[in-house]
Protein backbone atom coordinates (compact mmCIF):
# COMPACT_ATOMS: atom_id res chain seq x y z
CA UNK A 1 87.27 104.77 106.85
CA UNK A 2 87.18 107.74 109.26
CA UNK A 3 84.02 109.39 109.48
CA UNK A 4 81.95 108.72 106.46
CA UNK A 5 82.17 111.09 103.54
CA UNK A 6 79.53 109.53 101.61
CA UNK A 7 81.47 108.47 98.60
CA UNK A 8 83.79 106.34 99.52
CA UNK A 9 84.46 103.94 102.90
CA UNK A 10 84.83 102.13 104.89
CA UNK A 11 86.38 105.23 106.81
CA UNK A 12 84.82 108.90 106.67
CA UNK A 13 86.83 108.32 103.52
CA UNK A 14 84.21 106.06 102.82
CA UNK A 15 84.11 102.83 101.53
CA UNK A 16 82.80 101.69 97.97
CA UNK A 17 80.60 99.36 97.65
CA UNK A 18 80.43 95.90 98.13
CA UNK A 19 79.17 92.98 95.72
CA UNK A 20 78.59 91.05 97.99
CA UNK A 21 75.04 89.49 99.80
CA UNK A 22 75.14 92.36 102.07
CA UNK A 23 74.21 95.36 99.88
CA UNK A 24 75.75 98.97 99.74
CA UNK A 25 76.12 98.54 103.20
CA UNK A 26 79.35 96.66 103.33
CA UNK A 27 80.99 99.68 101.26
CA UNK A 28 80.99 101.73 104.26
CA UNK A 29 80.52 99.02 106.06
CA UNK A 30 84.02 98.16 106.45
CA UNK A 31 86.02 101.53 107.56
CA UNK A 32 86.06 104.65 107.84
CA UNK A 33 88.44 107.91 109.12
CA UNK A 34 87.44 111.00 108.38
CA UNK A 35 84.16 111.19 107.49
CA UNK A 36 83.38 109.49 103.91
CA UNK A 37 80.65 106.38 103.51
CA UNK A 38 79.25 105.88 99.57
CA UNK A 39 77.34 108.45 97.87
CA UNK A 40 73.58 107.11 97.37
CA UNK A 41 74.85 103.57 99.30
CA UNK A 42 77.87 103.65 97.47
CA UNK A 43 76.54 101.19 95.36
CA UNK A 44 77.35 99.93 91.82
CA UNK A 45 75.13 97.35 90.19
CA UNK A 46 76.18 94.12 90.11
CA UNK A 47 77.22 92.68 87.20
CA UNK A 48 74.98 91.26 85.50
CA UNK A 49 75.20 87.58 83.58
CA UNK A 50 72.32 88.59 81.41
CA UNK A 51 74.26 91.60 79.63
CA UNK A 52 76.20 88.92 77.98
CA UNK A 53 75.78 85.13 76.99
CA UNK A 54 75.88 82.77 80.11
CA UNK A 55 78.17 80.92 78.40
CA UNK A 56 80.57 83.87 78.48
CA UNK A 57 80.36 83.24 82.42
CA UNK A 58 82.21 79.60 81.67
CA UNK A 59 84.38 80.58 79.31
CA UNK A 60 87.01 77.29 79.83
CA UNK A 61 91.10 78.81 81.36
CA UNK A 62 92.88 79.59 78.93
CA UNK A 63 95.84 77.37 77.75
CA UNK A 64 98.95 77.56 80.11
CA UNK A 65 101.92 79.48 78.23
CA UNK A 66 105.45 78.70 78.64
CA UNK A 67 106.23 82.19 79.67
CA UNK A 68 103.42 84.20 80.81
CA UNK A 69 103.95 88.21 80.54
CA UNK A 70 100.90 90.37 81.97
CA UNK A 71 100.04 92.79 79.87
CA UNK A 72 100.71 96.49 79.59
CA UNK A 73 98.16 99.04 81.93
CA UNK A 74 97.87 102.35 83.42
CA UNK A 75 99.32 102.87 86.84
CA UNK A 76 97.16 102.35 89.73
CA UNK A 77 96.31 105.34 92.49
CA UNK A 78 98.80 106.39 94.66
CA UNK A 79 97.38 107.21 98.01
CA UNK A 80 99.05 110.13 99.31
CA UNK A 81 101.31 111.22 102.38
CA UNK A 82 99.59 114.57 103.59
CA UNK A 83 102.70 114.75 106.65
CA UNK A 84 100.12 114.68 109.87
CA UNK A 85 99.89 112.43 112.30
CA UNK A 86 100.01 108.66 112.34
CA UNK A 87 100.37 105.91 115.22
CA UNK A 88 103.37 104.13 114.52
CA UNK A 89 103.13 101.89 116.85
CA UNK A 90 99.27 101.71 117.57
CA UNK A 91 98.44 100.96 121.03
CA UNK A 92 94.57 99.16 121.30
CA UNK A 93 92.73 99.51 124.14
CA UNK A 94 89.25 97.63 124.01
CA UNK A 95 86.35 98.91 124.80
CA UNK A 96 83.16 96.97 125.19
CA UNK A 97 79.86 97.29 127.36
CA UNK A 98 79.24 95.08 130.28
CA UNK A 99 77.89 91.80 129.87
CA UNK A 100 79.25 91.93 125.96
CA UNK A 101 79.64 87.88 125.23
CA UNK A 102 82.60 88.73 122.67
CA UNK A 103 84.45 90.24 125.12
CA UNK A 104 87.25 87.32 125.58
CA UNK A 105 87.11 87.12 121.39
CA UNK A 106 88.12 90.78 120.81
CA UNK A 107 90.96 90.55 123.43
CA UNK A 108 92.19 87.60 121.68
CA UNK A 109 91.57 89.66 118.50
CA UNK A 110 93.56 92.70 119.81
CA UNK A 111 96.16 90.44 121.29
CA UNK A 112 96.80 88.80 117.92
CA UNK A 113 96.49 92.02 115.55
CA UNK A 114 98.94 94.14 117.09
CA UNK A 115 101.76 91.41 116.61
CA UNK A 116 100.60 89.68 113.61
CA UNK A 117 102.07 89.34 110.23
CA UNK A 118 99.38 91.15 108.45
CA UNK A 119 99.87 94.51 110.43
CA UNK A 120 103.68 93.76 109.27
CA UNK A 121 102.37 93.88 105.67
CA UNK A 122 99.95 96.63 105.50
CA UNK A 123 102.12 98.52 107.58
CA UNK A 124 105.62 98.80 107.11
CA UNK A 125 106.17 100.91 103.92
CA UNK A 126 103.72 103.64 105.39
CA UNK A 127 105.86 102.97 108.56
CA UNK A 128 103.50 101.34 111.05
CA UNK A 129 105.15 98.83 112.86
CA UNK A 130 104.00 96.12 115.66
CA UNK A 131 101.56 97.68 118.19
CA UNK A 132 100.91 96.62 121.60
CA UNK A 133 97.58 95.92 123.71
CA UNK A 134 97.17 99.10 125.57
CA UNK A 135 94.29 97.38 127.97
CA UNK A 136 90.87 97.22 127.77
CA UNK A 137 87.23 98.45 130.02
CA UNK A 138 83.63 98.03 129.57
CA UNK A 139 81.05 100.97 129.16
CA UNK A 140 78.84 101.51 131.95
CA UNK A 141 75.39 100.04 131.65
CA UNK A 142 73.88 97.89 129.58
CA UNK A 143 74.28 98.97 125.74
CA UNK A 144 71.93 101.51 124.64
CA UNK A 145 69.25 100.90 121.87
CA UNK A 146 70.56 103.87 120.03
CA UNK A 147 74.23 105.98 120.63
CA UNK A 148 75.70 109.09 119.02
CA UNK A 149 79.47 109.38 118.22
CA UNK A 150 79.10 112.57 120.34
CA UNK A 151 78.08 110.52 123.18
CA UNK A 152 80.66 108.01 122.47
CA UNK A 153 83.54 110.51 122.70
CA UNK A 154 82.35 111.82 126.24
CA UNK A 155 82.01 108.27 127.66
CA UNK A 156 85.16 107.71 126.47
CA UNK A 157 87.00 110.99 127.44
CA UNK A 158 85.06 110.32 131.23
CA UNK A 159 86.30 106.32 131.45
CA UNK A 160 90.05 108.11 130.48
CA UNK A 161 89.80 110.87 133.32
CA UNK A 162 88.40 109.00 135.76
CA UNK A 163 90.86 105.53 135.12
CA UNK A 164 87.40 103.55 134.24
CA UNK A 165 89.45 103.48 130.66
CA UNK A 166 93.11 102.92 130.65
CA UNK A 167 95.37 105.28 128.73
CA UNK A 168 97.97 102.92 127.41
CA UNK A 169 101.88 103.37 129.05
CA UNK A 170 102.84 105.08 125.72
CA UNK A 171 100.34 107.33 126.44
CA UNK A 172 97.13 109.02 124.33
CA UNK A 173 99.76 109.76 121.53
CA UNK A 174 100.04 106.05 120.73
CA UNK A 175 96.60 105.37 121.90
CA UNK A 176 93.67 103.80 119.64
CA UNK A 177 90.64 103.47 121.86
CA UNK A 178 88.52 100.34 119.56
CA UNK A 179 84.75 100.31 121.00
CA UNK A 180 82.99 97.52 119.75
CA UNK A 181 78.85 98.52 120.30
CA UNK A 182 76.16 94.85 120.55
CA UNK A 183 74.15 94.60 117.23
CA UNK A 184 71.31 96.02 119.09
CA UNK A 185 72.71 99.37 119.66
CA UNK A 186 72.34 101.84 116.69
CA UNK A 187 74.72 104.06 116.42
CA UNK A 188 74.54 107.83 114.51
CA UNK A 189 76.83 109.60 113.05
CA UNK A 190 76.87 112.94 110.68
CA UNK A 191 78.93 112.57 108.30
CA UNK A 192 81.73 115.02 106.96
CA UNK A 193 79.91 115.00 103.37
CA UNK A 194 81.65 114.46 100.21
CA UNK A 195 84.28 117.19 99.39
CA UNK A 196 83.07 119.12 101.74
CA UNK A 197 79.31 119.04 100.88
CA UNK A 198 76.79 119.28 104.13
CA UNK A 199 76.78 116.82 106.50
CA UNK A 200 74.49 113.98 106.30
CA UNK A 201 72.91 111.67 108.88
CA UNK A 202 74.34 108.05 108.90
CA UNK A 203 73.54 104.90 110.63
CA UNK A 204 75.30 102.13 111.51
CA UNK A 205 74.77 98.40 109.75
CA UNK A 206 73.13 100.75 106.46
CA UNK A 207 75.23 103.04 105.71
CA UNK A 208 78.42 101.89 107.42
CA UNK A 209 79.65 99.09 109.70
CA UNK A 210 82.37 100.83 111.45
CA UNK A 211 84.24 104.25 111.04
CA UNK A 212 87.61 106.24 112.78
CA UNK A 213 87.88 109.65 114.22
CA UNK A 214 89.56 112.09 116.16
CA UNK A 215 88.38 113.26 119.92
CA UNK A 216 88.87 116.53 121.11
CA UNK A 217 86.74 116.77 124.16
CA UNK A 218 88.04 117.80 128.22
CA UNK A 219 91.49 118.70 126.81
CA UNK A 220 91.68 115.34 125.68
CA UNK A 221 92.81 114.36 122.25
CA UNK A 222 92.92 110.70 121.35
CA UNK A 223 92.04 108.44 118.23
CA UNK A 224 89.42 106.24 118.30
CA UNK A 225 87.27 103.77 116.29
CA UNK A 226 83.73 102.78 116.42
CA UNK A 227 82.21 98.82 115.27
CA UNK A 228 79.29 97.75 114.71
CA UNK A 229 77.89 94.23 114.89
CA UNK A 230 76.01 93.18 111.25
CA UNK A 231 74.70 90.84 109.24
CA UNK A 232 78.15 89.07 107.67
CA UNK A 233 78.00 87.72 104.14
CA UNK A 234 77.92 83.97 103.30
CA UNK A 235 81.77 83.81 103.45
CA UNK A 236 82.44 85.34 107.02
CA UNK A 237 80.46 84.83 110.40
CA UNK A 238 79.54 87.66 112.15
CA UNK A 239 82.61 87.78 114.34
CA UNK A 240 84.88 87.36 111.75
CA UNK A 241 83.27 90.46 110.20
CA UNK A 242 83.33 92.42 113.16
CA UNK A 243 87.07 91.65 112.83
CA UNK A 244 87.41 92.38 109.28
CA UNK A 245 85.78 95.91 109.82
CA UNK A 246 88.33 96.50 113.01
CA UNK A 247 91.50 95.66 111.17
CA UNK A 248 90.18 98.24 108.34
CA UNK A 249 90.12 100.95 111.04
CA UNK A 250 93.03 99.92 113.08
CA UNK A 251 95.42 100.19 109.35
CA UNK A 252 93.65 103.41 108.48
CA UNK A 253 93.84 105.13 112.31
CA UNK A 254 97.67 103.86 112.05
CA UNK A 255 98.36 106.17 108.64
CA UNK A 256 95.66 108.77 109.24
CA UNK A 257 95.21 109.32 113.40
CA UNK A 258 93.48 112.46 112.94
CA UNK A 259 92.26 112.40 109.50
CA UNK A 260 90.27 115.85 110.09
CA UNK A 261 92.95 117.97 112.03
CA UNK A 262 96.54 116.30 110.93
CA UNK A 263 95.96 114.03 107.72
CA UNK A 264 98.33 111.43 107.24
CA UNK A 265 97.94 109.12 104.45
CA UNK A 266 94.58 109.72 102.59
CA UNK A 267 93.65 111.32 99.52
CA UNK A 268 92.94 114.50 98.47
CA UNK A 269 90.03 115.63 95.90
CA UNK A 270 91.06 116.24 92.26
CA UNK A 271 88.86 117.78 89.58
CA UNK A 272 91.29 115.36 87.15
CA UNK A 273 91.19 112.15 89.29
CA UNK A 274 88.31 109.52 88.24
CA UNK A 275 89.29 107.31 91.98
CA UNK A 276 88.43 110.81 92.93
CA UNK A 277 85.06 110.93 91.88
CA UNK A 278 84.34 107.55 91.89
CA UNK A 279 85.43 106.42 95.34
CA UNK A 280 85.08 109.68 97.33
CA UNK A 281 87.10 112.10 99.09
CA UNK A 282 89.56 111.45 102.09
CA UNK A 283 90.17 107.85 100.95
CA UNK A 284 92.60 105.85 103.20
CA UNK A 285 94.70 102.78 102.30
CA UNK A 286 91.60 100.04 103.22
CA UNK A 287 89.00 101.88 101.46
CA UNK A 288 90.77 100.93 98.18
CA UNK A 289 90.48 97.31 99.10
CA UNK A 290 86.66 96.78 99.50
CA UNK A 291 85.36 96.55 96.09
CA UNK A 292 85.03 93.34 96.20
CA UNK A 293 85.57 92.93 99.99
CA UNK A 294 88.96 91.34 100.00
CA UNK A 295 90.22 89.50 103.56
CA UNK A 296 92.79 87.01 104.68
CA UNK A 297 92.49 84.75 107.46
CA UNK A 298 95.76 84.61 109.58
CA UNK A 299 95.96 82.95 113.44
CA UNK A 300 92.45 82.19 113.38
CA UNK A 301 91.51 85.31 112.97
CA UNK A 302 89.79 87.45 109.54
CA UNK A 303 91.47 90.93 108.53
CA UNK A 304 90.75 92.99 105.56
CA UNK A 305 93.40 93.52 102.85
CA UNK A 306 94.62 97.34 102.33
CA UNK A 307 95.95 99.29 99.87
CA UNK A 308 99.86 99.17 99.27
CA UNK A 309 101.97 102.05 97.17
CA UNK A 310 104.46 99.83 96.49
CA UNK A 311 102.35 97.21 94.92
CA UNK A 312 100.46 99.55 92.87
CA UNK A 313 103.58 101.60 91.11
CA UNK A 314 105.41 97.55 90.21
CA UNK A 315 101.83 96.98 88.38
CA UNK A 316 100.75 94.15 90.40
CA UNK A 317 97.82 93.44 92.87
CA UNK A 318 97.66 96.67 94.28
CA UNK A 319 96.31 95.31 98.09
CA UNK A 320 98.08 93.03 100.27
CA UNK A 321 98.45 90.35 101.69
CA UNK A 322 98.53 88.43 98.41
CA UNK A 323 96.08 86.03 98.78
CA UNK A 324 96.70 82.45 97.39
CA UNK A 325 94.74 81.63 94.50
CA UNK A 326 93.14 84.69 93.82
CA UNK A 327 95.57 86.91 91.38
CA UNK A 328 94.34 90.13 90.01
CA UNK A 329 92.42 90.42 87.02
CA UNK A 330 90.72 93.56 84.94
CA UNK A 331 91.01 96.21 82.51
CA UNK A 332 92.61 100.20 83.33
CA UNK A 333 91.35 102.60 80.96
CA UNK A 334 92.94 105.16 78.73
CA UNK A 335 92.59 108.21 79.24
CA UNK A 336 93.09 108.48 82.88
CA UNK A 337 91.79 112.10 83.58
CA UNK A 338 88.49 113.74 84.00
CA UNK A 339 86.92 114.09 80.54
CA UNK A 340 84.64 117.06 79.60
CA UNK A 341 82.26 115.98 77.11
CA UNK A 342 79.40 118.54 75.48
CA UNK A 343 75.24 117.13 76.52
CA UNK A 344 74.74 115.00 73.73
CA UNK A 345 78.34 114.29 73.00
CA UNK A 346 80.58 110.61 73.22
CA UNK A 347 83.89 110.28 74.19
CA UNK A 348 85.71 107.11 74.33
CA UNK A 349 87.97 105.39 76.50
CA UNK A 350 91.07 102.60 75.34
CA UNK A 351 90.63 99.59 77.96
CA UNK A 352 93.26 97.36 77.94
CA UNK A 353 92.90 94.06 80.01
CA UNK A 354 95.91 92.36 82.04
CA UNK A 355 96.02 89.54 84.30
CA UNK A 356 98.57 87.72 86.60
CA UNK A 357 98.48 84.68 85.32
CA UNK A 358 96.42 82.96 82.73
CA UNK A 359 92.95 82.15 83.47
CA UNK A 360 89.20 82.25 81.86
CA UNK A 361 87.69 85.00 80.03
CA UNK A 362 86.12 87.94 82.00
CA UNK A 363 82.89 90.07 81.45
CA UNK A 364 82.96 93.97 81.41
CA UNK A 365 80.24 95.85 82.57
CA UNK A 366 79.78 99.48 83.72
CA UNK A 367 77.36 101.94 86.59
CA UNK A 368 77.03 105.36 87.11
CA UNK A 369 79.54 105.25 90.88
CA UNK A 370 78.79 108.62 91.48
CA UNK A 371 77.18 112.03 90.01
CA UNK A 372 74.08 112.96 88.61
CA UNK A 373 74.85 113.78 84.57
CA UNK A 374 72.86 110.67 82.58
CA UNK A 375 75.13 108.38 80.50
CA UNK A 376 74.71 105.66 78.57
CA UNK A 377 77.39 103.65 77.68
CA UNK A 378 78.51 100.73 75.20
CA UNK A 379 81.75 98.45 74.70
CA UNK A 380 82.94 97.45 71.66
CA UNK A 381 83.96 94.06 73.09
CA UNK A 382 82.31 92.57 76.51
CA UNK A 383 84.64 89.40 76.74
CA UNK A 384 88.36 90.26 77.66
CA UNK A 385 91.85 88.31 79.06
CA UNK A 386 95.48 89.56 79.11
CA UNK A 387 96.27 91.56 76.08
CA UNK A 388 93.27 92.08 74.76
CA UNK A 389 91.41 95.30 74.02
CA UNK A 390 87.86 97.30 74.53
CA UNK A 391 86.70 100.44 73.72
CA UNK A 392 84.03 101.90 76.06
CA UNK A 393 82.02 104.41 74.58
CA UNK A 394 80.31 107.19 77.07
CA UNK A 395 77.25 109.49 75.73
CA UNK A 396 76.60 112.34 77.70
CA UNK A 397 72.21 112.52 77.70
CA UNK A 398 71.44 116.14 75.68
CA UNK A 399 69.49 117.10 78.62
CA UNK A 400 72.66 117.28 80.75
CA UNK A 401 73.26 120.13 83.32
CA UNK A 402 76.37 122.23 83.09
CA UNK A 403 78.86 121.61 85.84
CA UNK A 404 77.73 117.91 86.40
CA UNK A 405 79.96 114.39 85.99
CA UNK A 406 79.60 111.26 86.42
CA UNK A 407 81.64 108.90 88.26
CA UNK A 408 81.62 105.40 86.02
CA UNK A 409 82.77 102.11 87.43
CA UNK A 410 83.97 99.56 84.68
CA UNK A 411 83.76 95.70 86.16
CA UNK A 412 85.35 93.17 84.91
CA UNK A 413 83.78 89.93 86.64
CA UNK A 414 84.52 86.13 86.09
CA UNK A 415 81.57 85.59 88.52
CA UNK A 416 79.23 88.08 90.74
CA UNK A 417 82.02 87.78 93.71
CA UNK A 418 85.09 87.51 91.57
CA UNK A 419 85.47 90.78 90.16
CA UNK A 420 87.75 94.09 89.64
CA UNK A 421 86.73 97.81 89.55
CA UNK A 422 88.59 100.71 87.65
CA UNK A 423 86.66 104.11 87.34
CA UNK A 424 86.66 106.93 84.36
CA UNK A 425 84.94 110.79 85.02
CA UNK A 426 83.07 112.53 82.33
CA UNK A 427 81.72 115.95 83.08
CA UNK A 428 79.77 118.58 80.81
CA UNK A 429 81.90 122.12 80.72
């Protein structure tokens, strides 16, 4: 995520959120770029086991078929190429404060990254190839209690003039300074807003875990990324989180250097778009990929999955690496634009539900993502595998102010963890 944007994540594109033990928080907790973390948290509501019968939860898999077709579904997003600057072949120089007791673990986590197979994946068809280690430097001090990104730009700009901080052999061009901040330094950011709307105070480890930006500072200009240390659900330790939220910047800094100035690969706002709406403005490739948080393990080390084009437009799991075990499930909805619905008015929406390969029965559920307008909303059918079909019904409240929408996130979930988002817009004329 680069900054956060307050819609959207894990970059100042910001990310959704995450249904997982750690709250809203992981939304924009794992990336950022230009300014973008979750509107109100980012969060959706869990789904909820008591919307339908428990059994419905442990539904048995269905039987194996000889020849198992997924079903037909909308496209997914495209995230698009804007033409600005990227690092093609990232160079990471670390950046830690003195006395930091993970130092040794993030070199060994830079060393591995900018070689490993996963960069290879997430990488190559927006043309990012294998990086390099570009050195690394400790802050002087101990870590503050509290740290601006301001103040994080000048130390860095005054380590880089005065050789305290290496510029890489490839130069500030190639350059991603990574600064990794102690969980008990707070660090405070304004972000960009959502589509351009003020500016709003953020704080790391609540409303994001790490973010990417752009310096401009003593006629410097260099990409850098900012992580926090936080609490790490069940299924990562806190390292391996601190990990997962690095590798989100370090793919999204790779596509979208200077996601403010130059955008590279990130999204731009449409009044048509649900993703739009729903995840935020400015997204970047991870931010697609952390609703649910979705991570391999590779080398010994955790790195979060991102978003890939390709994957998307041939219909399959649209973020990579595949992960074994764990094939895509959930329902796109028909239509796929922005609907304008009347306070007091319904319109309804075709889901049709597609899977990889067989498995159990999932439950559909739906949250307001974003926007203010009051909805209330109904399916016609809550249970749903490959080839089947819902409709979900929206009503617009009567008391609805003109020029509003809401943002709705449709979940299909086999469990509270195991689940799949797609988003639909309604807004009042």
């Amino acid at each position: 995520m680069t900054a956060p944007r307050i819609p959207l994540s894990v970059a100042p594109t910001s990310l959704a959120p995450l249904f997982v033990t750690v709250t809203p928080l992981l939304v924009t907790l794992l990336g950022c770029d230009a300014p973008t973390p979750l509107e109100d948290g980012g969060s959706l509501d869990q789904p909820d086991a008591s919307s339908a019968t428990a059994d419905a939860w442990r539904t048995p898999d269905a039987a194996p078929s000889d020849v198992f077709v997924p079903a037909p579904h909308e496209p997914f997003l495209q995230v698009d190429d804007q033409g600005g600057r990227r690092l093609s072949h990232p160079a990471v120089v670390t950046v830690t404060y003195g006395g930091d007791a993970r130092r040794g673990a993030l070199d060994a986590f830079a060393s591995w990254i900018v070689g490993s197979e996963w960069l290879r994946e997430v990488g190559a068809e927006y043309g990012i190839g294998a990086g390099t280690v570009g050195g690394g430097a400790s802050l002087p001090g101990p870590a503050p209690s509290d740290i601006t990104d301001l103040e994080i730009q000048e130390l860095l700009a005054a380590g880089i003039v005065d050789g305290s901080i290496p510029t890489p052999p490839e130069g500030l061009e190639s350059a991603l300074f990574m600064v990794y901040v102690p969980a008990e330094t707070t660090v405070h950011l304004d972000s960009l807003g959502t589509c351009g709307e003020p500016a709003t105070p953020v704080t790391s480890c609540v409303e994001f875990g790490a973010y990417h930006l752009e310096a401009h500072t003593r006629g410097l200009d260099f990409a850098y990324a900012v992580v926090a240390s936080c609490p790490a659900p069940i299924e990562l330790s806190r390292l391996e989180l601190t990990e997962v939220f690095a590798s989100h910047e370090l793919i999204e800094a790779a596509t979208d250097a200077f996601p403010i100035s130059s955008p590279a690969w990130q999204t731009y706002p449409s009044e048509t778009d649900p993703w739009t709406f729903g995840i935020g403005c400015g997204i970047e490739v991870a931010d697609l990929c952390v609703t649910p948080l979705q991570f391999v393990r590779e080398g010994g080390h955790a790195a979060q999955r991102s978003w890939s084009n390709r994957a998307a437009r041939e219909g399959r799991d649209p973020c990579v690496p595949a992960v074994a075990g764990s094939p895509y499930f959930g329902v796109t909805a028909s239509p796929t634009t922005a609907q304008h619905v009347a306070p007091g008015e319904s319109v309804d929406f075709r889901l049709s539900a597609w899977s990889e390969v067989p498995g159990r029965d999932w439950v559909l559920s739906a949250a307001t993502a974003q926007g203010t307008m009051p909805v209330t909303t109904s399916f016609s059918s809550m249970l749903m595998n490959n080839g089947r079909t819902s409709t979900l019904r929206v009503t617009v409240g009567a008391d609805a102010v003109a020029g509003t929408h809401a943002a709705i996130s449709i979940v299909s979930a086999r469990s509270p963890r195991d689940y799949r988002v797609w988003f639909v817009d309604v807004a009042t004329p």
